[in-house]
Protein backbone atom coordinates (compact mmCIF):
# COMPACT_ATOMS: atom_id res chain seq x y z
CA UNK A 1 -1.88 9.81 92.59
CA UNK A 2 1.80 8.08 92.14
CA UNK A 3 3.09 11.07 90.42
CA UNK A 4 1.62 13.39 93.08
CA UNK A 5 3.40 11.15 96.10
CA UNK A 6 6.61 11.18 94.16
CA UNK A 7 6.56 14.88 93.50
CA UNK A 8 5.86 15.66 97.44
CA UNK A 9 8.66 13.12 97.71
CA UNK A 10 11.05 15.25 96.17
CA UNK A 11 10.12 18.14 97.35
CA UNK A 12 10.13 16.97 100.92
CA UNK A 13 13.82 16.19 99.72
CA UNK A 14 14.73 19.27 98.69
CA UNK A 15 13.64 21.25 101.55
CA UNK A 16 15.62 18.97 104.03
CA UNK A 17 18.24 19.70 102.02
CA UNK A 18 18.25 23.45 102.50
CA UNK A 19 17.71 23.28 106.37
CA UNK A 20 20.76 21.23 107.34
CA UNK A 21 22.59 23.90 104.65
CA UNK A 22 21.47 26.20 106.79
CA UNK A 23 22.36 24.81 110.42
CA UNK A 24 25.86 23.96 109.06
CA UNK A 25 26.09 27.28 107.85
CA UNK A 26 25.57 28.89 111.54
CA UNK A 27 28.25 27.37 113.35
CA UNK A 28 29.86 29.34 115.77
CA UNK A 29 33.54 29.60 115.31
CA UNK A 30 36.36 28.01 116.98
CA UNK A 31 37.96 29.88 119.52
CA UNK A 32 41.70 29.97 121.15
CA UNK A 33 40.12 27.96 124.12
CA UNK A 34 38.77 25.38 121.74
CA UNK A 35 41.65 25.24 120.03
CA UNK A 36 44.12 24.99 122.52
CA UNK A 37 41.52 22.56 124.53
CA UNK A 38 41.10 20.01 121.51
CA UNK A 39 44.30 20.49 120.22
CA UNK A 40 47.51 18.66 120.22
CA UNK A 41 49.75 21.76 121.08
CA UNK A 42 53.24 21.67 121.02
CA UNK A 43 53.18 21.93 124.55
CA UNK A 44 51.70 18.80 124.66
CA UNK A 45 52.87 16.76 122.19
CA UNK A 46 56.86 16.26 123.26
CA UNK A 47 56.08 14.24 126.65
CA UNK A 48 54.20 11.02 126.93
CA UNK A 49 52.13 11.22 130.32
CA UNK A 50 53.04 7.87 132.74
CA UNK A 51 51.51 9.58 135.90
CA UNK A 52 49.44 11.10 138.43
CA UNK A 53 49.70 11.31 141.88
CA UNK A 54 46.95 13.47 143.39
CA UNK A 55 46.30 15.08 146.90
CA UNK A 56 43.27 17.21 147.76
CA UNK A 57 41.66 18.55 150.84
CA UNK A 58 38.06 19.53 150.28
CA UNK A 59 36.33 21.72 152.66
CA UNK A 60 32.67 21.53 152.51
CA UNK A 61 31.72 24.03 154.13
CA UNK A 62 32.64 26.54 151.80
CA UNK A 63 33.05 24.20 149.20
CA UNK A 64 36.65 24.89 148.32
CA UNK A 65 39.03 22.81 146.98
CA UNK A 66 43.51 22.57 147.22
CA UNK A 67 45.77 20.05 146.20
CA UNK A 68 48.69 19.06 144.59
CA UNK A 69 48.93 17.00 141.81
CA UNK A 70 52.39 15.04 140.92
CA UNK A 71 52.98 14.33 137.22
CA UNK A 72 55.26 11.89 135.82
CA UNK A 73 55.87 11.50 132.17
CA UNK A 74 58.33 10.73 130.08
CA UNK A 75 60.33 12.90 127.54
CA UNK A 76 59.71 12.42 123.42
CA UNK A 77 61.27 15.51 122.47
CA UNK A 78 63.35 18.64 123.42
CA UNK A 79 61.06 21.33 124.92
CA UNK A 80 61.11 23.66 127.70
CA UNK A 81 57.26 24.52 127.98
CA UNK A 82 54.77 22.24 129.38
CA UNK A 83 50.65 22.95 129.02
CA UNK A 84 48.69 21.54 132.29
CA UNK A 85 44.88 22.14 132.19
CA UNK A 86 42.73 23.53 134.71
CA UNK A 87 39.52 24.86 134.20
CA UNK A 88 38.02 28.17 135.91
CA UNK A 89 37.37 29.15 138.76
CA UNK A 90 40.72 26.94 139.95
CA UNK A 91 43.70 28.23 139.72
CA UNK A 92 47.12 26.80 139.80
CA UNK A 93 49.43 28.62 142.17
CA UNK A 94 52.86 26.84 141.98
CA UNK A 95 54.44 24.12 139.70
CA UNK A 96 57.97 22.77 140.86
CA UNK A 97 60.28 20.57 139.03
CA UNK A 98 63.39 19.45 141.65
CA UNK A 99 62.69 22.04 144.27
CA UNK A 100 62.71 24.48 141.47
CA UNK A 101 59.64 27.15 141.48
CA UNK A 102 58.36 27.33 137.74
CA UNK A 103 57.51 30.00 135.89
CA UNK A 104 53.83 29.86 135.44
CA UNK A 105 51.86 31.39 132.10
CA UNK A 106 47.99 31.39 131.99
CA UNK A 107 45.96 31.85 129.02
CA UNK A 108 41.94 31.15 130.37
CA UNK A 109 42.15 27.62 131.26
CA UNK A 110 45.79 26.50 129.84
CA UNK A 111 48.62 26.97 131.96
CA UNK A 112 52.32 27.02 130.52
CA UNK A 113 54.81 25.89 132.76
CA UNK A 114 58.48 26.76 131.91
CA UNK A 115 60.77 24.11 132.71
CA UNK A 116 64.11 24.80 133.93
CA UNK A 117 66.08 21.33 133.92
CA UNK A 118 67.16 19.52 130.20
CA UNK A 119 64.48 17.85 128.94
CA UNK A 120 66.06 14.54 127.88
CA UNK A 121 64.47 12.33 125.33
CA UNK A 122 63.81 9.03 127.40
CA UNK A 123 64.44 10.74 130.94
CA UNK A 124 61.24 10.14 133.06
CA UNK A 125 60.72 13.84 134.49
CA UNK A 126 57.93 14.61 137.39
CA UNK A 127 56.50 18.47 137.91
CA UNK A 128 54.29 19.17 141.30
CA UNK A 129 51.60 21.54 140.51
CA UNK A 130 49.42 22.88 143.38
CA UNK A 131 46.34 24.50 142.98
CA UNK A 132 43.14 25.78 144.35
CA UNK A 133 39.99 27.53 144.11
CA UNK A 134 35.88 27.30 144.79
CA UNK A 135 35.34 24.42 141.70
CA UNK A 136 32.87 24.65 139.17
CA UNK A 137 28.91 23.10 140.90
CA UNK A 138 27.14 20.77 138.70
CA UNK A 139 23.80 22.08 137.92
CA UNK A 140 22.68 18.68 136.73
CA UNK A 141 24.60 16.22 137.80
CA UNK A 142 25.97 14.06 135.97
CA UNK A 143 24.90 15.30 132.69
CA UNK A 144 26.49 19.13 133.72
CA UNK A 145 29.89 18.55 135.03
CA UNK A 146 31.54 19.70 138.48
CA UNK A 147 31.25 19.43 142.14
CA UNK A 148 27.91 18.44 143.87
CA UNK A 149 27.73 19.17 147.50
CA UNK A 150 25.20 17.49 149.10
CA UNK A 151 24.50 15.66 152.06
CA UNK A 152 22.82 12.16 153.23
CA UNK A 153 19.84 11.69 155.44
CA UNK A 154 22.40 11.93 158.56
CA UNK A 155 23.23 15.13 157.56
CA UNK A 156 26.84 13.67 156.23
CA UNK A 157 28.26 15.28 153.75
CA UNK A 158 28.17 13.48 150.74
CA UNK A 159 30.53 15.04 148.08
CA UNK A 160 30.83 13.64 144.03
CA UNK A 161 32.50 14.69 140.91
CA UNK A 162 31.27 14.72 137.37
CA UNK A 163 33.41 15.19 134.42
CA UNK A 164 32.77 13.10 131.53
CA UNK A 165 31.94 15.86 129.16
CA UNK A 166 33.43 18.72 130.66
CA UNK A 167 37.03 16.80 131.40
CA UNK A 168 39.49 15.82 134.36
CA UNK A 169 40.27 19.67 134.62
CA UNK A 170 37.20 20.92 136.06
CA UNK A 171 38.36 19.78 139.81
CA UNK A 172 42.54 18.78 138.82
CA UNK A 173 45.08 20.13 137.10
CA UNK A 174 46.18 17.64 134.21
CA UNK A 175 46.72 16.66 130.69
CA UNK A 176 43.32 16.87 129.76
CA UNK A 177 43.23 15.60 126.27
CA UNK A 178 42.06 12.01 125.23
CA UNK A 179 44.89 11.11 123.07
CA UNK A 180 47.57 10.75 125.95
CA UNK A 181 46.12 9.39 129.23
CA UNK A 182 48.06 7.47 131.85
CA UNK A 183 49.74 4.56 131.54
């Protein structure tokens, strides 16, 4: 009877084994979203973020969203290109450094913003990027990130956020990676 349980044992073993071989092995690629989501880019990594100074409107009705979000950081090396994130259905439709309209580069929900000024190591630089757009609904709130629209029993409307998983970027442009957050 001992040698039986033992030899079940190891089989038991064996064939848990082969099944998490065999999850691992169907993984679904990276993609250039992942990548350039999760990744330190070089269009991230030369400027240290400091700050964020955020305006919105929202309009429930249609449940639209526009703002304008001021970013302050400070420069860590010489670049010219900046990556701000923003997730569809938003878009970004200007980004201004000085007065200075930016040329603006989108690839899915990356922007790259080409800075005109010297980027100075030390300086402490600010770029204004508006934006706008229907934002993403939560589905199930808070566990599916976006917008819910609702409203209270006096028919108020009562408007929330949720974007632990999916990220800042679902409802404002920003930095959206967890290495460099505001200071």
């Amino acid at each position: 009877m001992v040698k039986i349980s033992k030899l079940v044992i190891l089989l038991l073993s064996i064939i848990s084994i082969e099944l998490i071989a065999q999850e691992i092995s169907e993984k679904t690629p990276f993609t250039r979203q992942d990548t350039l989501r999760g990744s330190i880019t070089p269009e991230r990594a030369w400027w240290d973020l400091n700050y964020y100074h955020l305006d919105i409107s929202i309009n429930p009705d249609n449940k639209t969203i526009k703002g304008k979000n001021t970013i302050g950081y400070t420069v860590l090396k010489k670049h010219d290109m900046i990556q701000i994130d923003l997730q569809e259905p938003l878009i970004i439709t200007s980004a201004k450094q000085n007065n200075t309209a930016l040329e603006i580069n989108r690839d899915g929900n990356a922007y790259f913003i080409k800075l005109e000024e010297t980027q100075n190591i030390g300086d402490v630089n600010y770029v204004i990027v508006e934006y706008e757009g229907e934002p993403k609904e939560a589905v199930r709130a808070p566990w599916d990130g976006g917008f819910s629209w609702e409203k209270d029993e006096n028919g108020n409307h009562f408007i929330a956020t949720s974007c632990q998983g999916l990220g800042a970027s679902v409802w404002w442009p920003n930095k959206d990676h967890m290495y460099d957050e505001v200071d």
